[in-house]
Protein backbone atom coordinates (compact mmCIF):
# COMPACT_ATOMS: atom_id res chain seq x y z
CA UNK A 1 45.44 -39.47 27.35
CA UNK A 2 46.40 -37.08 24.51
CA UNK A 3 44.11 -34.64 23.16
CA UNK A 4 43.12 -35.02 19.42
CA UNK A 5 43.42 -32.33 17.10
CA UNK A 6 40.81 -30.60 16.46
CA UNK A 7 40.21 -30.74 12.25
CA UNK A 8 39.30 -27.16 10.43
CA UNK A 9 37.50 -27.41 8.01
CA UNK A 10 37.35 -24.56 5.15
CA UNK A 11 35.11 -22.30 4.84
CA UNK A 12 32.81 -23.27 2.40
CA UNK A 13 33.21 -19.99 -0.81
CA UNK A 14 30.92 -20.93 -3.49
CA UNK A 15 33.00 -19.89 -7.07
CA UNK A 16 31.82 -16.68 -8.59
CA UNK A 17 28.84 -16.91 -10.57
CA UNK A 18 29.21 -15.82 -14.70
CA UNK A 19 25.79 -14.57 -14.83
CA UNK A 20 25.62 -10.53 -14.84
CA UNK A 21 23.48 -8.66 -12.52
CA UNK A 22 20.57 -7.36 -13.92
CA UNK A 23 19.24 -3.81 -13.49
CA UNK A 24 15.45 -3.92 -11.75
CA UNK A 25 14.23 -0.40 -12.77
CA UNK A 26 11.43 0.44 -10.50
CA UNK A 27 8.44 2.34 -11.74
CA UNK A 28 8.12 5.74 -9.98
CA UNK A 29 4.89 4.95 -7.83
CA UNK A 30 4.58 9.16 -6.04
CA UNK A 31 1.33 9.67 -7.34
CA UNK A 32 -0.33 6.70 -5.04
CA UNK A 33 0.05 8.32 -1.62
CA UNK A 34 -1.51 12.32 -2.62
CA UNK A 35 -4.40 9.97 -4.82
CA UNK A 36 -4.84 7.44 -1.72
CA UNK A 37 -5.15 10.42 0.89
CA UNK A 38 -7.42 12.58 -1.52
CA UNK A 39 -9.90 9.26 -1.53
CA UNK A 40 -9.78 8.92 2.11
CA UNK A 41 -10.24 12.65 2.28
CA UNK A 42 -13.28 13.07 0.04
CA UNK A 43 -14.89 10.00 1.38
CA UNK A 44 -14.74 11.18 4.67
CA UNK A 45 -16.08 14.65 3.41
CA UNK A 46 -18.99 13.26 1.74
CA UNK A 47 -19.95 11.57 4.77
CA UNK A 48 -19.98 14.60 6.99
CA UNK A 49 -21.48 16.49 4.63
CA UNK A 50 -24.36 14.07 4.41
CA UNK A 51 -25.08 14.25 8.43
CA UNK A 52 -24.35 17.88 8.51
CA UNK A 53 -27.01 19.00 5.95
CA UNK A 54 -29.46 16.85 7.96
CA UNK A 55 -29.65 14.60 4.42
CA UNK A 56 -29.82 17.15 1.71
CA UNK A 57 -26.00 17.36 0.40
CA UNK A 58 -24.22 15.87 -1.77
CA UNK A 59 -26.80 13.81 -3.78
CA UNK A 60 -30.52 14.10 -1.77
CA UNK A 61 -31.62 11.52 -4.47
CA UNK A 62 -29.53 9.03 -3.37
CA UNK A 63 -30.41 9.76 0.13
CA UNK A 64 -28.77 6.78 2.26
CA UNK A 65 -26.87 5.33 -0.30
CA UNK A 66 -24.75 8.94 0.43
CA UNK A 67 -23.13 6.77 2.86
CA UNK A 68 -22.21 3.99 0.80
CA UNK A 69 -20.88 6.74 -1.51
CA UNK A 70 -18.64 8.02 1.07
CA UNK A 71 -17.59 4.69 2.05
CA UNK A 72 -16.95 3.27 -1.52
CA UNK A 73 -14.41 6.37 -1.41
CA UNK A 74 -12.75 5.48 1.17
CA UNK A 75 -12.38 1.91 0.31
CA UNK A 76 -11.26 3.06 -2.96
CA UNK A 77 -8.00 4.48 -1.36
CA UNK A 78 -7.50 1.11 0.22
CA UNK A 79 -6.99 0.12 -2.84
CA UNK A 80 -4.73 2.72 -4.10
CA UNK A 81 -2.77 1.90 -1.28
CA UNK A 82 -2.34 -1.42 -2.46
CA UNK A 83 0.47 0.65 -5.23
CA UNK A 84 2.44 1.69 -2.60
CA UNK A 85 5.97 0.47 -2.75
C-alpha cells in the first residue's frame, strides 16, 4: 500500500499589528525597602526596650499597650512592603 503524503501546513504568522508600543514609565519605588526595614527595625526596638527596662521605656503610661506599639511598627512595614516592585 502506498504511503500518503504527509500535508504541511504553514506556520500560522499573525500580520504585524499598526498599533505603536507604548512607553510604561515606572515610578522609582527605592525609598520602600530603607522605610520598610527602618519600621521593622524600630518596632522590634521598642519591643526590647520595653522588656529590658523591666516596663519603664519607651512610654511607662502606656504600659502594655508598648507592645502593641512595637507591633503596629512592625506591621506598618508590612505594609510598606506592599510598594515594593
Amino acid at each position: 500500500m502506498p504511503k500518503s503524503r504527509i500535508r504541511k501546513k504553514a506556520d500560522y504568522t499573525p500580520p504585524p499589528s499598526k498599533k505603536k508600543a507604548t512607553n510604561i514609565k515606572l515610578t522609582s519605588r527605592s525609598w520602600v525597602a530603607p522605610v520598610m526595614l527602618a519600621m521593622f527595625l524600630i518596632g522590634l526596638a521598642w519591643i526590647v526596650v520595653f522588656y529590658v527596662t523591666d516596663t519603664r521605656l519607651p512610654i511607662e503610661a502606656f504600659g502594655n499597650w508598648n507592645i502593641v506599639v512595637g507591633f503596629g511598627f512592625i506591621a506598618a512595614g508590612f505594609g510598606v512592603s506592599t510598594q515594593w516592585k
